[in-house]
C-alpha atoms as a PDB file:
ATOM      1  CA  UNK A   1      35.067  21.723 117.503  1.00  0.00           C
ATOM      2  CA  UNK A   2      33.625  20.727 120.648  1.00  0.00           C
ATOM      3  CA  UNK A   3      33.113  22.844 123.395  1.00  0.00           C
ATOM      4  CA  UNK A   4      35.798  22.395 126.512  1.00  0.00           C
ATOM      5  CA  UNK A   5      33.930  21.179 129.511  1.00  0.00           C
ATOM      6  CA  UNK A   6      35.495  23.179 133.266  1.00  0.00           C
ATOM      7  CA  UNK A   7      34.772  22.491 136.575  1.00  0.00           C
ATOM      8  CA  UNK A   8      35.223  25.850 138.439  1.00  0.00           C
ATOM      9  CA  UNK A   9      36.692  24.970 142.231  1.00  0.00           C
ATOM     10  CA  UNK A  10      36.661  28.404 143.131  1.00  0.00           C
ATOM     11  CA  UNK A  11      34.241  31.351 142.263  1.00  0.00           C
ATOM     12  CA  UNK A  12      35.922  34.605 143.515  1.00  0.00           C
ATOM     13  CA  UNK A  13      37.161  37.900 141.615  1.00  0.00           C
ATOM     14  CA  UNK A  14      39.958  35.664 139.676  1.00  0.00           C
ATOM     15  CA  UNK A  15      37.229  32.919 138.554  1.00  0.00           C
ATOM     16  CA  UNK A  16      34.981  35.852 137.010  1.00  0.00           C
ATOM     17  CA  UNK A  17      37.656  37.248 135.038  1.00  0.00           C
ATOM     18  CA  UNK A  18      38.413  34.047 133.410  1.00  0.00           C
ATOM     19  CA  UNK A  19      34.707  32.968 133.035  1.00  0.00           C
ATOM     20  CA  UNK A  20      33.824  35.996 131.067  1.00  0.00           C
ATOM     21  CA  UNK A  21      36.734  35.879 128.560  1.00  0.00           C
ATOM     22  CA  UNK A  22      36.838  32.288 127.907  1.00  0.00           C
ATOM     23  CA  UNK A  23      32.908  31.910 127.988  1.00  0.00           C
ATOM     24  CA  UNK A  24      33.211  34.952 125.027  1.00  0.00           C
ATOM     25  CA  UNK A  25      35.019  32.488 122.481  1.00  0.00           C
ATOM     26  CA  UNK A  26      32.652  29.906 122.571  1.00  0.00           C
ATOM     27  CA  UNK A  27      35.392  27.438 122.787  1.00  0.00           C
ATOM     28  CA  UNK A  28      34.798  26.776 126.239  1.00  0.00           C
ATOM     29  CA  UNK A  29      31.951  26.118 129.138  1.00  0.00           C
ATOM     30  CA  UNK A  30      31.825  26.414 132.462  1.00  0.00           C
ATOM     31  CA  UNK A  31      29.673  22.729 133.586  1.00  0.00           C
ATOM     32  CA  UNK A  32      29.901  22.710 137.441  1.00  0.00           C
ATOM     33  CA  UNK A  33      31.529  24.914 140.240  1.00  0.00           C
ATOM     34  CA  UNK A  34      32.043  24.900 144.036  1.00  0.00           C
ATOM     35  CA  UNK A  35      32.176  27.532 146.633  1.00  0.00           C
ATOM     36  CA  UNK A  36      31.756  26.941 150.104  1.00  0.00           C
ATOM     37  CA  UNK A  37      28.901  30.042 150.411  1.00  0.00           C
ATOM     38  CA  UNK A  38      26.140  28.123 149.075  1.00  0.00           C
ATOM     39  CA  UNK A  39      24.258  31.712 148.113  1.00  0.00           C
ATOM     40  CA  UNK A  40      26.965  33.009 146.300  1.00  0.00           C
ATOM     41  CA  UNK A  41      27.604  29.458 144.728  1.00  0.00           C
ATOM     42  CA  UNK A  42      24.419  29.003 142.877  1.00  0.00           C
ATOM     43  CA  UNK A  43      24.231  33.467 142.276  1.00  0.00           C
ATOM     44  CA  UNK A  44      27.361  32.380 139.864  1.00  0.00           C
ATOM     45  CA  UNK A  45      26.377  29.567 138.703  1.00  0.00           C
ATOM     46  CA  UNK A  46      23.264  31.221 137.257  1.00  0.00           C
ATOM     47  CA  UNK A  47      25.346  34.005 135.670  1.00  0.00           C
ATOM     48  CA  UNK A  48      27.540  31.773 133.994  1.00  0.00           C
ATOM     49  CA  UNK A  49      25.673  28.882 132.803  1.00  0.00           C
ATOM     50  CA  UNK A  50      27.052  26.585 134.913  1.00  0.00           C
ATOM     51  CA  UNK A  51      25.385  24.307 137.525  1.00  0.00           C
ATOM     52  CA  UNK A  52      26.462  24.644 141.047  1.00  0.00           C
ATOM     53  CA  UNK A  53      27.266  21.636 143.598  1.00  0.00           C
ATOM     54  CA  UNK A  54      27.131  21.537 147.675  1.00  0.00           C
ATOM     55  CA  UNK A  55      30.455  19.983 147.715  1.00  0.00           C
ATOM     56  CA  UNK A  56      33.720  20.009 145.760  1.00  0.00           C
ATOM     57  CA  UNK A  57      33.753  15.977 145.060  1.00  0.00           C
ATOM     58  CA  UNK A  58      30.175  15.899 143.756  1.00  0.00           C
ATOM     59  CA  UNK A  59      31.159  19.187 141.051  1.00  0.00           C
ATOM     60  CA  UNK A  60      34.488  17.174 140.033  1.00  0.00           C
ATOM     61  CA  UNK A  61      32.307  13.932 139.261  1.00  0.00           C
ATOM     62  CA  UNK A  62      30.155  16.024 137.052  1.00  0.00           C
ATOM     63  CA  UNK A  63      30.305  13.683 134.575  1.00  0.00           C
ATOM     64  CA  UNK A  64      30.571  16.371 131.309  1.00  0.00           C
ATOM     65  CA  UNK A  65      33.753  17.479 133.165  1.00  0.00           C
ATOM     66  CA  UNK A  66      36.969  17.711 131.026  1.00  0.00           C
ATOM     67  CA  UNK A  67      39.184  19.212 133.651  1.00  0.00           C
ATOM     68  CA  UNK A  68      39.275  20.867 137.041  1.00  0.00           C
ATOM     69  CA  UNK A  69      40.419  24.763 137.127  1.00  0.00           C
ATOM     70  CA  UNK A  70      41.552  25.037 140.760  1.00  0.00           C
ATOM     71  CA  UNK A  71      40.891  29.048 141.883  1.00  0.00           C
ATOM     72  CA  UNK A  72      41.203  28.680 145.842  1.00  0.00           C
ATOM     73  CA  UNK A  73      43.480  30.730 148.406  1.00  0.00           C
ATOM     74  CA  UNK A  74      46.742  29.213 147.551  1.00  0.00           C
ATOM     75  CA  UNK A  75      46.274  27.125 150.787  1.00  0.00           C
ATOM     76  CA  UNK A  76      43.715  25.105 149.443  1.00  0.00           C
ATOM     77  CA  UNK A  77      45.278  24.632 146.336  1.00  0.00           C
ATOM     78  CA  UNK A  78      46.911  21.174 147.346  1.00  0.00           C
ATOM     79  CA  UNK A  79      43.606  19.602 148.804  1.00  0.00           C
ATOM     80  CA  UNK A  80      41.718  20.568 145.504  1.00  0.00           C
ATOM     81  CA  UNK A  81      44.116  19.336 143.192  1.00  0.00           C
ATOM     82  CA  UNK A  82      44.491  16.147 144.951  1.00  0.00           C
ATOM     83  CA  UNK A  83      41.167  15.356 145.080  1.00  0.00           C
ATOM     84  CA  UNK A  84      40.696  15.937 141.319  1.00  0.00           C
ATOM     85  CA  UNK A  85      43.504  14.033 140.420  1.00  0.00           C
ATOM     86  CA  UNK A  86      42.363  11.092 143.076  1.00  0.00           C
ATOM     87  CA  UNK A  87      39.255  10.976 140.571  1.00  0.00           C
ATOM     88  CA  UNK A  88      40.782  11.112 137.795  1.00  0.00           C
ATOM     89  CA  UNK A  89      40.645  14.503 136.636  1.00  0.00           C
ATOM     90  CA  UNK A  90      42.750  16.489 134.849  1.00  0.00           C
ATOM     91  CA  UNK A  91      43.751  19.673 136.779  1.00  0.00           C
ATOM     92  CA  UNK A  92      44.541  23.386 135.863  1.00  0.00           C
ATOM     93  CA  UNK A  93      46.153  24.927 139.779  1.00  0.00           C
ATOM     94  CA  UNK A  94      46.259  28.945 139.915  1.00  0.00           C
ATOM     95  CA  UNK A  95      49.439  30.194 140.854  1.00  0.00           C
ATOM     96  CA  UNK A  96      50.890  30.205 143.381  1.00  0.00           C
ATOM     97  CA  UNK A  97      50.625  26.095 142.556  1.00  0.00           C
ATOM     98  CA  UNK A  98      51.307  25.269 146.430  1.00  0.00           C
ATOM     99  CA  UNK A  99      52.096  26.605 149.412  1.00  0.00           C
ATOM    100  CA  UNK A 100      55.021  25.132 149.285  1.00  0.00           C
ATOM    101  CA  UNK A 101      57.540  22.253 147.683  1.00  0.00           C
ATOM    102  CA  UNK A 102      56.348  19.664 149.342  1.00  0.00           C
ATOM    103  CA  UNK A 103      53.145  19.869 148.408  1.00  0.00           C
ATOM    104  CA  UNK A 104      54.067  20.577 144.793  1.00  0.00           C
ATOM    105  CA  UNK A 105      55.919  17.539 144.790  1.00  0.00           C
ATOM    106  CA  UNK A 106      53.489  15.614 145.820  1.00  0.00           C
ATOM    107  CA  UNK A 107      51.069  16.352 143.498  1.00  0.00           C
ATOM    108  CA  UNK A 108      53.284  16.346 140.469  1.00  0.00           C
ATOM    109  CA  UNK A 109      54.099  12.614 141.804  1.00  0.00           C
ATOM    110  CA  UNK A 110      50.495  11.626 142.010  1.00  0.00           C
ATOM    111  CA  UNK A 111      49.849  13.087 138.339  1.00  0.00           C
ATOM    112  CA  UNK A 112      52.411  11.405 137.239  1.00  0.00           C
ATOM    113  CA  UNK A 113      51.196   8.110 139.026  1.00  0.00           C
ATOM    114  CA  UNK A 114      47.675   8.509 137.703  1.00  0.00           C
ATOM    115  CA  UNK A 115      48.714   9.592 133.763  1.00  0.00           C
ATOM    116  CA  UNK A 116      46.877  12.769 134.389  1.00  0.00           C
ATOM    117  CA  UNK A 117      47.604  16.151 132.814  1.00  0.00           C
ATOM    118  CA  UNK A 118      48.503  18.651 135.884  1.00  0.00           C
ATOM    119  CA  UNK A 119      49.510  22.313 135.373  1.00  0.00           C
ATOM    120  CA  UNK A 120      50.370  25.196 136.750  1.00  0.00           C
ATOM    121  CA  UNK A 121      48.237  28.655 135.424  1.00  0.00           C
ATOM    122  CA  UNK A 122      51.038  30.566 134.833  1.00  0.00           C
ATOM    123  CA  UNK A 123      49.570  32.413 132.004  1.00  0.00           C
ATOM    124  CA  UNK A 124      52.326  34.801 131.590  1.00  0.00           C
ATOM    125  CA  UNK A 125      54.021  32.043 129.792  1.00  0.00           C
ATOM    126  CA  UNK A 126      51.396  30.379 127.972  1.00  0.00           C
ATOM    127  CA  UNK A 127      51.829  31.616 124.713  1.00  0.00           C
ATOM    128  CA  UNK A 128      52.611  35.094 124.722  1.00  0.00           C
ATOM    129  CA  UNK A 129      54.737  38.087 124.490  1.00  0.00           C
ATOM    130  CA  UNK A 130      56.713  37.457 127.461  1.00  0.00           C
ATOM    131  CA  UNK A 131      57.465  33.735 125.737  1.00  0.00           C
ATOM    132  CA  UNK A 132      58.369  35.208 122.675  1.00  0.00           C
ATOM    133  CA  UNK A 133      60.798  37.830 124.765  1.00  0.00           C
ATOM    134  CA  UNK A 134      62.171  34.466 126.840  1.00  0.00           C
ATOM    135  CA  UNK A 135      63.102  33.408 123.548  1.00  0.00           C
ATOM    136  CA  UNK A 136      64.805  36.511 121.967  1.00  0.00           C
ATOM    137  CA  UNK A 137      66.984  36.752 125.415  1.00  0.00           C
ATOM    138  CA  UNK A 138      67.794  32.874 125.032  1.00  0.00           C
ATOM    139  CA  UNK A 139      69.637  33.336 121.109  1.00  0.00           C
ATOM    140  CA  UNK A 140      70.758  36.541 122.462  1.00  0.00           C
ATOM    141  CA  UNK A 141      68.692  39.096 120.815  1.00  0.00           C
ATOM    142  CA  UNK A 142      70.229  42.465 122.883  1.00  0.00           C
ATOM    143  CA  UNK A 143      73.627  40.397 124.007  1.00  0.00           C
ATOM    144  CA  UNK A 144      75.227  39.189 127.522  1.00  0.00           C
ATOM    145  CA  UNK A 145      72.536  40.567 130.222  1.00  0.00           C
ATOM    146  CA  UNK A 146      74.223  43.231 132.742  1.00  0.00           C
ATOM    147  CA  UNK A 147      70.982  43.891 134.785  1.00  0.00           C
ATOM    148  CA  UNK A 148      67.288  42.696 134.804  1.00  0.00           C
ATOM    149  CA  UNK A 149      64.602  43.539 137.201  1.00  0.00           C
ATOM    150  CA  UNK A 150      60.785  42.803 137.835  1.00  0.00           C
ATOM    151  CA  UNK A 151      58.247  44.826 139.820  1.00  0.00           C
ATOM    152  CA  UNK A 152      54.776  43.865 141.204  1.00  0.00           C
ATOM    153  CA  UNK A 153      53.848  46.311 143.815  1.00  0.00           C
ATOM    154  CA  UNK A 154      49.948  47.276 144.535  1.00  0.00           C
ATOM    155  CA  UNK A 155      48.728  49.893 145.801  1.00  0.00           C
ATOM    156  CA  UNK A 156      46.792  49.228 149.083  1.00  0.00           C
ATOM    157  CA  UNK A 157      45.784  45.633 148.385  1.00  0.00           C
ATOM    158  CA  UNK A 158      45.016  44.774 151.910  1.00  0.00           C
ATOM    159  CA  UNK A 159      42.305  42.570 151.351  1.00  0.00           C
ATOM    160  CA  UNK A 160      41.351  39.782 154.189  1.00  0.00           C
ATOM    161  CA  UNK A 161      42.421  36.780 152.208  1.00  0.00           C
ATOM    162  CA  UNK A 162      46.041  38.614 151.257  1.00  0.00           C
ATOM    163  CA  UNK A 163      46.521  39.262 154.922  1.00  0.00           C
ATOM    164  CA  UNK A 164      45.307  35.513 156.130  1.00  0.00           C
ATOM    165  CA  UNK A 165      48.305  34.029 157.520  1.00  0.00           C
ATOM    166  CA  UNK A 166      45.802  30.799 157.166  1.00  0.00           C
ATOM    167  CA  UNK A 167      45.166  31.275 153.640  1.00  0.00           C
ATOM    168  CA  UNK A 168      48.944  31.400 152.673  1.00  0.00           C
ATOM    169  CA  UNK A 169      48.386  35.086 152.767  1.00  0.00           C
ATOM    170  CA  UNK A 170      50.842  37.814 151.944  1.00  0.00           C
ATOM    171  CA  UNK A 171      52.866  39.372 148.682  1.00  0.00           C
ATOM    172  CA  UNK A 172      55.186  36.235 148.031  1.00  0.00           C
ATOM    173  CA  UNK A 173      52.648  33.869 147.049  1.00  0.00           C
ATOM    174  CA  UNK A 174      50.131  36.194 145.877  1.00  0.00           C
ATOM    175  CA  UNK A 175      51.815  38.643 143.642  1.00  0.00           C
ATOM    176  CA  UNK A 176      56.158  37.812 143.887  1.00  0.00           C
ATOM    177  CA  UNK A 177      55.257  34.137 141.969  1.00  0.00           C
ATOM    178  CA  UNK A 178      54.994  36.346 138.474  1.00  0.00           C
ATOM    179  CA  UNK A 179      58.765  38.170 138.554  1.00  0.00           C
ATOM    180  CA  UNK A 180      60.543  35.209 140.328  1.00  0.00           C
ATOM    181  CA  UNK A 181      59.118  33.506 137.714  1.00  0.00           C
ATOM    182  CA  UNK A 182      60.084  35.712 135.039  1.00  0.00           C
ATOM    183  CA  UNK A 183      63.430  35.969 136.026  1.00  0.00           C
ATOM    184  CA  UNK A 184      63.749  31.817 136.645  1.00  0.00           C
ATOM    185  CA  UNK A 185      62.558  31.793 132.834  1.00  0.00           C
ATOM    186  CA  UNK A 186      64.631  33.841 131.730  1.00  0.00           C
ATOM    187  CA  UNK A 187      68.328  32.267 133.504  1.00  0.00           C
ATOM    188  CA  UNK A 188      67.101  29.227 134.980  1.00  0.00           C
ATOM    189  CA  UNK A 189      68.215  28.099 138.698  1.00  0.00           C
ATOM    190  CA  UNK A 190      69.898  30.783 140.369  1.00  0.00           C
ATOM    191  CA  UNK A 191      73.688  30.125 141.772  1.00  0.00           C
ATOM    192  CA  UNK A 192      72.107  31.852 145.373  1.00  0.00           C
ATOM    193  CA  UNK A 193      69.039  33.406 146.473  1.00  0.00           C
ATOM    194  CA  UNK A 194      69.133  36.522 149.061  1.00  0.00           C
ATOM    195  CA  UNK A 195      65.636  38.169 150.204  1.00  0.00           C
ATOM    196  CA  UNK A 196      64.875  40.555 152.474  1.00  0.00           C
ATOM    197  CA  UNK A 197      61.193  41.467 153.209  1.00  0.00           C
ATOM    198  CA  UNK A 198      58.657  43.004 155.702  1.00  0.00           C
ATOM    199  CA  UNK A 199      56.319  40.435 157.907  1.00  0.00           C
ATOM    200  CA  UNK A 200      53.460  41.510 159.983  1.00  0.00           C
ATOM    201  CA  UNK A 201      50.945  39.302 161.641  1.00  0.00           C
ATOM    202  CA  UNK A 202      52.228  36.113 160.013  1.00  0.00           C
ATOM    203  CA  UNK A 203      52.090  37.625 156.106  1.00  0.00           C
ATOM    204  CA  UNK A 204      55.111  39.020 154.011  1.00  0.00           C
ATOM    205  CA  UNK A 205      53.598  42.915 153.146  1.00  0.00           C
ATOM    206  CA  UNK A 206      56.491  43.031 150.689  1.00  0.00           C
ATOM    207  CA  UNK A 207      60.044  41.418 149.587  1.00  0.00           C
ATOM    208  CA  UNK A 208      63.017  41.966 147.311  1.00  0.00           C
ATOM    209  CA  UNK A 209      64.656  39.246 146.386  1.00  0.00           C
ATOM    210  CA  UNK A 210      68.456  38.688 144.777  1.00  0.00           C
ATOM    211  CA  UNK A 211      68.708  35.705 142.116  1.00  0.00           C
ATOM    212  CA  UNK A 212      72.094  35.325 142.170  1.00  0.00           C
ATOM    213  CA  UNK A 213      73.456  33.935 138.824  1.00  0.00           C
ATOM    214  CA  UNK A 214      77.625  34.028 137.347  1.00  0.00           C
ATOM    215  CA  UNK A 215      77.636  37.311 136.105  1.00  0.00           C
ATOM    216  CA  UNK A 216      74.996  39.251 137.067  1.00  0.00           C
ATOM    217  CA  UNK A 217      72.364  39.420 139.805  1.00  0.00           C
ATOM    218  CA  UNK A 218      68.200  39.365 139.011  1.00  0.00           C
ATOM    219  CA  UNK A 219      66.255  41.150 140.915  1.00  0.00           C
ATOM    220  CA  UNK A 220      62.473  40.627 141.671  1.00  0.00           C
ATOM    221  CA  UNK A 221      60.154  42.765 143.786  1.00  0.00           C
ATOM    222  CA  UNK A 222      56.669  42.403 145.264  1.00  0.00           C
ATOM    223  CA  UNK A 223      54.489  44.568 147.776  1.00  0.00           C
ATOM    224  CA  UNK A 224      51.080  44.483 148.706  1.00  0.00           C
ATOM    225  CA  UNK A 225      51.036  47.878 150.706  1.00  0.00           C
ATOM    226  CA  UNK A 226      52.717  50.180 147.994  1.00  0.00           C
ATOM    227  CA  UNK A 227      51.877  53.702 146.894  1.00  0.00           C
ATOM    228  CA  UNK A 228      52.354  53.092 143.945  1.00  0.00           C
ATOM    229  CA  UNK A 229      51.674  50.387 141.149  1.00  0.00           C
ATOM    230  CA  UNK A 230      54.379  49.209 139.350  1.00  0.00           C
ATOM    231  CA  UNK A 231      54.451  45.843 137.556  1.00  0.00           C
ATOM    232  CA  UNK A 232      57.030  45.785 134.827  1.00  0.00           C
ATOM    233  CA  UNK A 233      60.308  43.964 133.677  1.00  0.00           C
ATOM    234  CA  UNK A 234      63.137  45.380 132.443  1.00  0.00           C
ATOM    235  CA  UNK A 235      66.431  43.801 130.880  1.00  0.00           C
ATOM    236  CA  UNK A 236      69.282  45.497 129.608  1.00  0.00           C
ATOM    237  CA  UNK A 237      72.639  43.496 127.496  1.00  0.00           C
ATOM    238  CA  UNK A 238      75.561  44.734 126.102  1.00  0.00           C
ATOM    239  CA  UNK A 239      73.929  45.214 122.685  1.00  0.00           C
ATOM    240  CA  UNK A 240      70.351  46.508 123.673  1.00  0.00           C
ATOM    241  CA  UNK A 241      67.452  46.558 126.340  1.00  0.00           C
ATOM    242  CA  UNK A 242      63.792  45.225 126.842  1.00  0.00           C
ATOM    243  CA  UNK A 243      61.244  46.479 128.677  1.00  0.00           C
ATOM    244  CA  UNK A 244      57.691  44.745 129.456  1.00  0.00           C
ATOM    245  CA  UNK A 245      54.883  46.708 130.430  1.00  0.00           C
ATOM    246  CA  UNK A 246      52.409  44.919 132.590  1.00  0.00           C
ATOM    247  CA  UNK A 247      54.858  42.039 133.037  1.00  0.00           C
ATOM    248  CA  UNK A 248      52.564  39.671 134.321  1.00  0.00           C
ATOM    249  CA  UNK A 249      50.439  39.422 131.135  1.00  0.00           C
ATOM    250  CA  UNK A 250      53.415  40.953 128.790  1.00  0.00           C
ATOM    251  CA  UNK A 251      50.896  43.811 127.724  1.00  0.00           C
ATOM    252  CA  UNK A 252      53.592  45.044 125.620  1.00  0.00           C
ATOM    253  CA  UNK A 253      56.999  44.169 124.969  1.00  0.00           C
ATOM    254  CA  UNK A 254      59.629  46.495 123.789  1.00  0.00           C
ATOM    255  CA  UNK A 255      63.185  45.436 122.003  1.00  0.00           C
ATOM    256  CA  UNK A 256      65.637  48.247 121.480  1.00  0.00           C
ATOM    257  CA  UNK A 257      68.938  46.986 120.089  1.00  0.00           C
ATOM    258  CA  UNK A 258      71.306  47.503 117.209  1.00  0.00           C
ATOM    259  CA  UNK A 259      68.551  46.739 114.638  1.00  0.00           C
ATOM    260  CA  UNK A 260      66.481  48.963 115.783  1.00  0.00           C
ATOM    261  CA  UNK A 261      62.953  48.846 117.435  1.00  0.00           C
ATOM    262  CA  UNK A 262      60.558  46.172 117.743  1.00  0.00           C
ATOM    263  CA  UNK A 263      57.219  46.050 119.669  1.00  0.00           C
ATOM    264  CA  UNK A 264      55.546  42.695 120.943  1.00  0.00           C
ATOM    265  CA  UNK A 265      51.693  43.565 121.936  1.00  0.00           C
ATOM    266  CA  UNK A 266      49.685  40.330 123.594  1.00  0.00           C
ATOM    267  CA  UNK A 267      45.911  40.820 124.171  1.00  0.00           C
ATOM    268  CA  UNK A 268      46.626  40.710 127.819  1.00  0.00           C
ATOM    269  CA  UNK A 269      43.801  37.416 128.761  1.00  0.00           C
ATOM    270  CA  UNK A 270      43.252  34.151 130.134  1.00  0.00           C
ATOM    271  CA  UNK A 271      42.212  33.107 126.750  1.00  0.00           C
ATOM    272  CA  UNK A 272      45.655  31.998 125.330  1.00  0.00           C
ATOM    273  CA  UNK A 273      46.214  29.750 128.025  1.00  0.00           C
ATOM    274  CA  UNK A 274      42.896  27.947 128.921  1.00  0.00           C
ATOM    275  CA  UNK A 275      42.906  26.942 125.311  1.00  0.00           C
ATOM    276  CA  UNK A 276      46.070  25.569 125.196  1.00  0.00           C
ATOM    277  CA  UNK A 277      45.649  23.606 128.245  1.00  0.00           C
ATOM    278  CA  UNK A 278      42.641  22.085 126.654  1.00  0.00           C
ATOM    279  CA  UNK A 279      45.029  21.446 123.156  1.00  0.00           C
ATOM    280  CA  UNK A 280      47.282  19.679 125.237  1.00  0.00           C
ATOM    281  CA  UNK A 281      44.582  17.571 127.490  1.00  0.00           C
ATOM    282  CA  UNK A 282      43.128  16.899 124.238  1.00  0.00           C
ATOM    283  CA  UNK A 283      46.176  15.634 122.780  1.00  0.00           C
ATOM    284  CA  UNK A 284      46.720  13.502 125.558  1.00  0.00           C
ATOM    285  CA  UNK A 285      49.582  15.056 127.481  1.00  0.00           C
ATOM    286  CA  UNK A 286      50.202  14.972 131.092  1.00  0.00           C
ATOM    287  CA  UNK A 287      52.535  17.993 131.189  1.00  0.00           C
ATOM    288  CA  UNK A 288      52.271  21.243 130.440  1.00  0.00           C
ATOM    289  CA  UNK A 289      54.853  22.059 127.265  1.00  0.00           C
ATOM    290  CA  UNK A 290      54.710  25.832 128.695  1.00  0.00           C
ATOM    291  CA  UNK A 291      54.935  25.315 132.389  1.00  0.00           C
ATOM    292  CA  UNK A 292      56.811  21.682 132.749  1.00  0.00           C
ATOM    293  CA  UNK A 293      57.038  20.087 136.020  1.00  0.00           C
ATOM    294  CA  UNK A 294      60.858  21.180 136.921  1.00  0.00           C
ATOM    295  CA  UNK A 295      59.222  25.253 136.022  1.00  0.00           C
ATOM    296  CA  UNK A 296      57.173  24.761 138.963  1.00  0.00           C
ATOM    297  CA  UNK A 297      59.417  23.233 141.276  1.00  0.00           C
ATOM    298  CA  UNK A 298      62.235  25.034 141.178  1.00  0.00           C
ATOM    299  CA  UNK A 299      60.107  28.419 141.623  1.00  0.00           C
ATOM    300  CA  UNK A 300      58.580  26.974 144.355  1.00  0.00           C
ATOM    301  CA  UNK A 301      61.791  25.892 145.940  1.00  0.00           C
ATOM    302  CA  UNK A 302      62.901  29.912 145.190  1.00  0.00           C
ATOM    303  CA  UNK A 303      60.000  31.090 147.247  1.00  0.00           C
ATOM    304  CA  UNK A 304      60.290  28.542 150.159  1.00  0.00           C
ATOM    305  CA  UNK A 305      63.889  29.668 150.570  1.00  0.00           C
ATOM    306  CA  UNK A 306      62.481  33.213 150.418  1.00  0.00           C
ATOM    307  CA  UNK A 307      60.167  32.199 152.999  1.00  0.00           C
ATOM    308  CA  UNK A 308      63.000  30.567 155.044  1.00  0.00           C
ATOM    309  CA  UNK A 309      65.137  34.315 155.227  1.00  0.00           C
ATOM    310  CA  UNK A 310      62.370  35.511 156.106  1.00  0.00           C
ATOM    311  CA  UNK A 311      61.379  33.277 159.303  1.00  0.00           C
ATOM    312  CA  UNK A 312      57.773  32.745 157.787  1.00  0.00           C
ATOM    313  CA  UNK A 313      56.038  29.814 158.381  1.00  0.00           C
ATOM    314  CA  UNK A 314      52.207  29.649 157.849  1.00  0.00           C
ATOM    315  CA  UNK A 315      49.972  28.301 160.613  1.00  0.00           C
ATOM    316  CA  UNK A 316      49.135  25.028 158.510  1.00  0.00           C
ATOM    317  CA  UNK A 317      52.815  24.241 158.120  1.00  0.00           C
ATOM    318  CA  UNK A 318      53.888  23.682 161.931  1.00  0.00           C
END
């Protein structure tokens, strides 16, 4: 089959990881990329066989391009997306999608105007372990859920874009998008939200946040100054308990319950999901069958209210 054709908008940390593992299959190539630092542009450019551009219009227009992978600060994410979509490109948006609803909406609007495929990189539920685990909790695999909880707290990860109140800085939108999302996934729209967090210098440095639903309460953690890491999920029914190591790539996935033990490994990459967002641009969809629209909406409409107890408001918003 024919190689998928990326635009990288974005060459950071993040946009090496995924280069290297889906430049490994040999399913996929990197054509054209953007980065404001010219230097550091073309440096990865070079290393990845791709062919770098002096503005993010003219790398978009390349015209091998298949679709745009947006890998910005999340406060560039709307701009980016917009402007692929404007041109009629289909677009791949790291999460945190937007900085907020509104902009979400309006870009989900304007896909929808254009035709285009538009989706969210959520790759926790791409397919996975953490889908298959969704899926056992949905037909009731360990019974009526009493408790569930997810953690993403780093250790010291006070790096200047995370602390950029410009940038959409801070743990919400950085590292909290993965277990609000896991718990939305798992129980849909909550019945009330609650969140209490820490803000300094116009960034959340960490939050814990209630999902309220009938029976039970979800709870989901982030923190960007912890001293310790912890990133896991746990879930526990009347008839048995799951826990999920590395919860935001479901390294492994373990089902206790009246059957017994069963243990759900994933290889823990980007490579799941960039191929089956090319499947599905390929196939001509315009939404994502893993991450639909309403997904991304309603978590975004989760962390805004989060955002709202917590009085913070980023300097592009007011």
């Amino acid at each position: 089959m024919e190689k998928f054709h990326w635009c990288f908008i974005g060459v950071g940390g993040l946009a090496n990881k995924v280069a290297k593992q889906i430049l490994s299959t040999g399913r996929h190539e990197i054509v054209s990329c953007y980065r404001r630092n010219k230097e550091k542009n073309e440096a990865w450019a070079k290393k990845y066989g791709s062919k770098a551009y002096d503005s993010a219009i003219e790398a978009m227009k390349d015209p091998r391009v298949d679709a745009v992978y947006v890998v910005t600060p999340h406060s560039e994410h709307y701009k980016y997306a917009k402007m692929a979509l404007e041109i009629g490109k289909p677009v791949l948006v790291e999460k945190s999608f937007t900085a907020n609803t509104k902009q979400a909406e309006e870009l989900i609007a304007l896909a929808k105007e254009k035709k285009l495929y538009l989706s969210e990189a959520m790759w926790t539920f791409f397919p996975s372990p953490m889908r298959d685990t969704m899926e056992l909790i949905h037909k009731g695999e360990i019974g009526k859920i009493k408790t569930a909880s997810a953690y993403f707290d780093v250790y010291n990860k006070i790096v200047s874009r995370v602390v950029d109140p410009a940038r959409a800085g801070g743990a919400l939108l950085d590292l909290g998008v993965y277990p609000v999302t896991i718990m939305y996934k798992m129980f849909g729209k909550p019945k009330a939200i609650k969140c209490d967090g820490i803000v300094k210098g116009g960034v959340d440095y960490e939050e814990k946040i209630e999902m309220v639903y009938d029976d039970f309460s979800a709870f989901a953690f982030a923190r960007i100054n912890s001293i310790f890491y912890i990133n896991k999920a746990d879930f526990a029914g009347e008839n048995g308990t799951i826990h999920v190591t590395e919860a935001h790539k479901a390294k492994r996935v373990v089902i206790k319950n009246e059957n017994g033990k069963k243990v759900l490994k994933g290889p823990g990459t980007y490579v799941s999901e960039f191929d089956t967002v090319a499947e599905e641009i390929r196939a001509g969809k315009t939404e994502s069958e893993y991450i639909p629209f309403e997904a991304t909406l309603d978590v975004m409409a989760i962390m805004d209210e989060c955002r709202k107890q917590m009085n913070l408001v980023y300097p592009f918003e007011k």
